[in-house]
N, C-alpha and C. Protein backbone atom coordinates (compact mmCIF):
# COMPACT_ATOMS: atom_id res chain seq x y z
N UNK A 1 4.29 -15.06 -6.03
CA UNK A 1 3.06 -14.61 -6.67
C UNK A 1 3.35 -13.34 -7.48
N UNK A 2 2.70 -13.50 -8.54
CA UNK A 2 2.51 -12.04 -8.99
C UNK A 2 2.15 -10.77 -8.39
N UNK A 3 2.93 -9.67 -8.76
CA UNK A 3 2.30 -8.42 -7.97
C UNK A 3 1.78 -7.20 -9.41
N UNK A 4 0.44 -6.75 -8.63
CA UNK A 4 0.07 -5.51 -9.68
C UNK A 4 -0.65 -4.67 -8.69
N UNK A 5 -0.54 -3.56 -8.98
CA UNK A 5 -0.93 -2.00 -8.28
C UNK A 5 -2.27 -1.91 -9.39
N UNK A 6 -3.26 -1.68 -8.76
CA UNK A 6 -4.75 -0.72 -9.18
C UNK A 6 -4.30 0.80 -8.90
N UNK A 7 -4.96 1.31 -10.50
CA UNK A 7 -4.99 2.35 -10.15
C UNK A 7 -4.62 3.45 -9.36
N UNK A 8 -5.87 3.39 -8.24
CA UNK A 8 -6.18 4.17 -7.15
C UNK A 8 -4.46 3.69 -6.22
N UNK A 9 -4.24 2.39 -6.01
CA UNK A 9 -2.58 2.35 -5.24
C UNK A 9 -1.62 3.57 -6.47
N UNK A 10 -1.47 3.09 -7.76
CA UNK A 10 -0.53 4.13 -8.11
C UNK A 10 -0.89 5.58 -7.70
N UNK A 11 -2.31 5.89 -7.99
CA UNK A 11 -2.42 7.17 -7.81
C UNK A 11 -1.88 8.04 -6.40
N UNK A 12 -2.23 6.87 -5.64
CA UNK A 12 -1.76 7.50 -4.16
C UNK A 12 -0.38 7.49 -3.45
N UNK A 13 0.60 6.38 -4.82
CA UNK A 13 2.18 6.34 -4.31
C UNK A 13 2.24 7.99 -4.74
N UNK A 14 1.92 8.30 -6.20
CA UNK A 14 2.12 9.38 -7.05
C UNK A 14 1.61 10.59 -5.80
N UNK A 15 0.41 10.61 -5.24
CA UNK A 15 0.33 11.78 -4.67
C UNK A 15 1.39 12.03 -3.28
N UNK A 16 1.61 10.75 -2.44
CA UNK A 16 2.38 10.85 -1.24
C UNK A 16 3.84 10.97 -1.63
N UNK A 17 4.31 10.59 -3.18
CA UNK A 17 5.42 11.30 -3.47
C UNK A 17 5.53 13.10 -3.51
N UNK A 18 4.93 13.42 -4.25
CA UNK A 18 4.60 14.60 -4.39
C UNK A 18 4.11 15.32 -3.14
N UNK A 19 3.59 14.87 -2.03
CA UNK A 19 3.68 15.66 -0.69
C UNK A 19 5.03 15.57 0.02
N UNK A 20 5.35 14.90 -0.18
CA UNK A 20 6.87 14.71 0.38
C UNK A 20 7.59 15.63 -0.38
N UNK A 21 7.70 15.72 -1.87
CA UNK A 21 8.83 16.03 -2.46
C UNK A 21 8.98 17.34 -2.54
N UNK A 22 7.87 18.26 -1.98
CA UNK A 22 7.78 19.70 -1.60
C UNK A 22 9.02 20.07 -0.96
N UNK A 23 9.24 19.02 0.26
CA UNK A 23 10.20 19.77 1.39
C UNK A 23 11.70 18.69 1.11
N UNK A 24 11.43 17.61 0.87
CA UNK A 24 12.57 16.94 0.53
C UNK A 24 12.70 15.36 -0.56
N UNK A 25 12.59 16.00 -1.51
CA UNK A 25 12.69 14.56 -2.87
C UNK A 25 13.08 13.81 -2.84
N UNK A 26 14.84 13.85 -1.91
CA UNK A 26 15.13 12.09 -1.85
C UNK A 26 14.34 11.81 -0.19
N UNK A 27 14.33 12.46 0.30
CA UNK A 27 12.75 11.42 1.10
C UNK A 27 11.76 10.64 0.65
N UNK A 28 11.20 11.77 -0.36
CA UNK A 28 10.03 11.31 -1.28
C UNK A 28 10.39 9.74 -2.35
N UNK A 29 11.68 9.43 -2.86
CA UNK A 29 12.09 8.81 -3.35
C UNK A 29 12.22 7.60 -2.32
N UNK A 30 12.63 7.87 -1.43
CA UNK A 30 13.08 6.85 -0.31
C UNK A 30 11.75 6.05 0.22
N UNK A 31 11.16 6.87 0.51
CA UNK A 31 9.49 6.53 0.97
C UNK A 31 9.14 5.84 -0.18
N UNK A 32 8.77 5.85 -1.70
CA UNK A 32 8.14 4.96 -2.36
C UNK A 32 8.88 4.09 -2.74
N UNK A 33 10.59 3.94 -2.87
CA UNK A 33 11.17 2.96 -2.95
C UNK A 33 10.89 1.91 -1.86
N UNK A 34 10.67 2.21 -0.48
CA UNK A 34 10.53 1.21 0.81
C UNK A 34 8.92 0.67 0.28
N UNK A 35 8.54 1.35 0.13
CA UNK A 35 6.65 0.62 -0.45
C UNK A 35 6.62 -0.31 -1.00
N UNK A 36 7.70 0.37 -2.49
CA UNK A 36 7.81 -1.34 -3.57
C UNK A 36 9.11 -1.95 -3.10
N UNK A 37 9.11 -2.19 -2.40
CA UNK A 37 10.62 -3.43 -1.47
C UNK A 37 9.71 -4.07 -0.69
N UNK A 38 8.39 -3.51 -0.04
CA UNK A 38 7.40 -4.14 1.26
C UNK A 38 6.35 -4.68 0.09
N UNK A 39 5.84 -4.03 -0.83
CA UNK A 39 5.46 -5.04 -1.89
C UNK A 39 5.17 -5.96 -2.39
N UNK A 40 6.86 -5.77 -2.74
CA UNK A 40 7.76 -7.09 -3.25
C UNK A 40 7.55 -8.62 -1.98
N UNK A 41 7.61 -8.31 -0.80
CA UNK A 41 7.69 -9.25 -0.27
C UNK A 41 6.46 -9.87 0.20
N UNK A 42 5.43 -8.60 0.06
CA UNK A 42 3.97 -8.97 0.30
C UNK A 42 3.62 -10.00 -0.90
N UNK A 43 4.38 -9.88 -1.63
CA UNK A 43 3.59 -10.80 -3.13
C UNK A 43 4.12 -12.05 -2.69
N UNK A 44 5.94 -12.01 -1.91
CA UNK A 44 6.34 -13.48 -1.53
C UNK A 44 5.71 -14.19 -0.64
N UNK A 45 5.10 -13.40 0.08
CA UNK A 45 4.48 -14.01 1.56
C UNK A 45 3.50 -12.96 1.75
N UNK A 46 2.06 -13.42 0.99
CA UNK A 46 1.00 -12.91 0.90
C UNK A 46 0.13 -12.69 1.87
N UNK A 47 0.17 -13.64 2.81
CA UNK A 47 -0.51 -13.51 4.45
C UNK A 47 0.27 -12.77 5.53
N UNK A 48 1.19 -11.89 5.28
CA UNK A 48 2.14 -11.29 5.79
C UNK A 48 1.37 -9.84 6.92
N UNK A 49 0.70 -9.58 6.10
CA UNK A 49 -0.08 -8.49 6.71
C UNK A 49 -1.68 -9.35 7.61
N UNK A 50 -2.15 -7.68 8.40
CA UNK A 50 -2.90 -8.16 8.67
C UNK A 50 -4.78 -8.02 8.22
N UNK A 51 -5.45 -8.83 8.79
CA UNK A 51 -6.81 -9.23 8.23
C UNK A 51 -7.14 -7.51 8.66
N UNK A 52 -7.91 -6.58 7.56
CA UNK A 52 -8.73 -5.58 7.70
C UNK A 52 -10.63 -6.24 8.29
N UNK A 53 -11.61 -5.51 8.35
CA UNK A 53 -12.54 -5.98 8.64
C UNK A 53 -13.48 -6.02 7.62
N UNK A 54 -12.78 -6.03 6.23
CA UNK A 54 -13.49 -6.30 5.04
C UNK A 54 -12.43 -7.75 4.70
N UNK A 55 -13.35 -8.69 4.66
CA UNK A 55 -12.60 -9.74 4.82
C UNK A 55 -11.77 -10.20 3.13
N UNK A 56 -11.95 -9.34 2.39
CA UNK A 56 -11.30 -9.46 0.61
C UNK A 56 -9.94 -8.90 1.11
N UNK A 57 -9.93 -8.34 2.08
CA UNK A 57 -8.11 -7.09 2.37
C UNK A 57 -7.31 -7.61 3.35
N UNK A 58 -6.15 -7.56 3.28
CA UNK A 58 -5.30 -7.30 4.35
C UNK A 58 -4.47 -6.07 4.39
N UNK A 59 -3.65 -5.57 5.34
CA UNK A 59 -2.80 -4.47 5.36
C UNK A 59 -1.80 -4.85 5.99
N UNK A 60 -0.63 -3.71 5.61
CA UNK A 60 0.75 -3.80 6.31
C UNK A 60 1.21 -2.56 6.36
N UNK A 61 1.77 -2.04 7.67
CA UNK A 61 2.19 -1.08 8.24
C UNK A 61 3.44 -1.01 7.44
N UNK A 62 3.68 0.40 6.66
CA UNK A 62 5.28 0.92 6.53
C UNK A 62 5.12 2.11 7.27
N UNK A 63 5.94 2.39 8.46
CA UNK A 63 5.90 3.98 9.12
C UNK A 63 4.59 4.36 9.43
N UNK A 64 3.85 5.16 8.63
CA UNK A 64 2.97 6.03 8.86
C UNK A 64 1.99 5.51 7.31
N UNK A 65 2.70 5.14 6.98
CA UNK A 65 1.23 4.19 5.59
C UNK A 65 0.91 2.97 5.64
N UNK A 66 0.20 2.70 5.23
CA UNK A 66 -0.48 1.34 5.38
C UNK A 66 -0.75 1.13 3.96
N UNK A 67 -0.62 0.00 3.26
CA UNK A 67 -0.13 -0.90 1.99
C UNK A 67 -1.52 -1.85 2.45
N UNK A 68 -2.75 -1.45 1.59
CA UNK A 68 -3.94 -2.73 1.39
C UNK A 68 -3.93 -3.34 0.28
N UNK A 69 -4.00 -4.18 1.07
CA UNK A 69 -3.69 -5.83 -0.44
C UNK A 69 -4.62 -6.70 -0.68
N UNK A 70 -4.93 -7.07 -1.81
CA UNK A 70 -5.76 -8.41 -1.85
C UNK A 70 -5.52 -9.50 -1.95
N UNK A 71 -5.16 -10.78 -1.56
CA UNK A 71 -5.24 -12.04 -2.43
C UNK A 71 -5.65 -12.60 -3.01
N UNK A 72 -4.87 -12.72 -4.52
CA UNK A 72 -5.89 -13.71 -5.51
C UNK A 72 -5.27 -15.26 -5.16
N UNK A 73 -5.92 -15.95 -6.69
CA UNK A 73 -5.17 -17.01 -6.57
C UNK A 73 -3.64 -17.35 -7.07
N UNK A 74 -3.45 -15.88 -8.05
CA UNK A 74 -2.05 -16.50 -8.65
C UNK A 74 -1.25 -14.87 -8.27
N UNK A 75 -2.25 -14.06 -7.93
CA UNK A 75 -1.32 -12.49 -7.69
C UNK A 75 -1.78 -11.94 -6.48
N UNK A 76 -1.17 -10.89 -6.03
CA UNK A 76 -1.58 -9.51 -5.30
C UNK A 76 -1.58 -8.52 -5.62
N UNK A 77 -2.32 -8.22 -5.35
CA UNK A 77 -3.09 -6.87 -5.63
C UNK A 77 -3.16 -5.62 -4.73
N UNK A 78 -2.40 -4.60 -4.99
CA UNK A 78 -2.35 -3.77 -4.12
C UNK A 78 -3.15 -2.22 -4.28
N UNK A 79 -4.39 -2.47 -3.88
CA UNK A 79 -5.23 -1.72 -3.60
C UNK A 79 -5.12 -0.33 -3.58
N UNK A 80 -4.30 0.11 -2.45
CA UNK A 80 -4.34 1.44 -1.29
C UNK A 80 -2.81 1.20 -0.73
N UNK A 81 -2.39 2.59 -0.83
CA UNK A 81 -1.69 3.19 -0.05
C UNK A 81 -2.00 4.25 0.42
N UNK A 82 -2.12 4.33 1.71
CA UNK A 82 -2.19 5.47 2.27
C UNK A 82 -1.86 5.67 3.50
N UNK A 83 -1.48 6.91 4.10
CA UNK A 83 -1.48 7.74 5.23
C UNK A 83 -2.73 7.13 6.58
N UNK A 84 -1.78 6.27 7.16
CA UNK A 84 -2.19 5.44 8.55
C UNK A 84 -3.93 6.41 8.99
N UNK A 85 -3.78 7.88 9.23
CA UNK A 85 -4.41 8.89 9.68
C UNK A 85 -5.86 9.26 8.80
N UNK A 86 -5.61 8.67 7.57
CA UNK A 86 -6.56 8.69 6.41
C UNK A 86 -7.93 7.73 6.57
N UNK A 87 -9.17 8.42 6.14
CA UNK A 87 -10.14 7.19 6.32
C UNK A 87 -9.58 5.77 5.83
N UNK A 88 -10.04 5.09 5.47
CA UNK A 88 -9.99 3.53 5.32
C UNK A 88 -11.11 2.77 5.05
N UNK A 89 -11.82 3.33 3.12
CA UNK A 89 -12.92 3.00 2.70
C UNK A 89 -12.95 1.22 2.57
N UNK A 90 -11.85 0.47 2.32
CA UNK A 90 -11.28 -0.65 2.92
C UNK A 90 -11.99 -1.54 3.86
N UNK A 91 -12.43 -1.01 4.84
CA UNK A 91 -12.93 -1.28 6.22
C UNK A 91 -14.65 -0.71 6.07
N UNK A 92 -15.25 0.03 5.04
CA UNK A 92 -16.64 0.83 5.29
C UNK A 92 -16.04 2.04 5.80
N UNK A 93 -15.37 2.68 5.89
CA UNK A 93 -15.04 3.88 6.59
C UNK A 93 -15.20 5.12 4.99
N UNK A 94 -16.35 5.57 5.48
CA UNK A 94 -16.23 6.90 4.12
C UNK A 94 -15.81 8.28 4.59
């Protein structure tokens, strides 16, 4: 399947790079390289993650972020990245 990032997902690889890259850059590098490799395979095997309680999403655990995805019919769509610890408007959570 096709894969494309909204927005709001780039915006938030871009910011969790940039919290990282304060104290160490190839962390920061390492961390969003593993995102788009988990991605990548979310687009191969789209039911990979699991059902959120907004039934349009699923998610998948990398470490300490969580990768929300949508399924279409011909792509995925990757919503949200964020910090496990972070609300999860995803779910109704404001």
């Amino acid at each position: 399947m096709k894969l494309r990032y909204e927005r709001g997902a780039v915006a938030d690889l871009d910011e969790i790079f940039s919290y990282i890259a304060k104290d160490n850059p190839q962390a920061a590098s390492r961390v969003v390289a593993r995102v788009e490799e988990v991605a990548a395979r979310i687009a191969a095997f789209p039911h990979i993650g699991r059902a959120t309680r907004n039934p349009r999403f699923r998610r998948f655990p990398i470490g300490k972020y969580l990768i929300v995805y949508e399924v279409g019919k011909d792509e995925v769509v990757i919503h949200y990245v964020r910090h496990g610890a972070r609300q999860r408007p995803w779910e109704g959570e404001e």
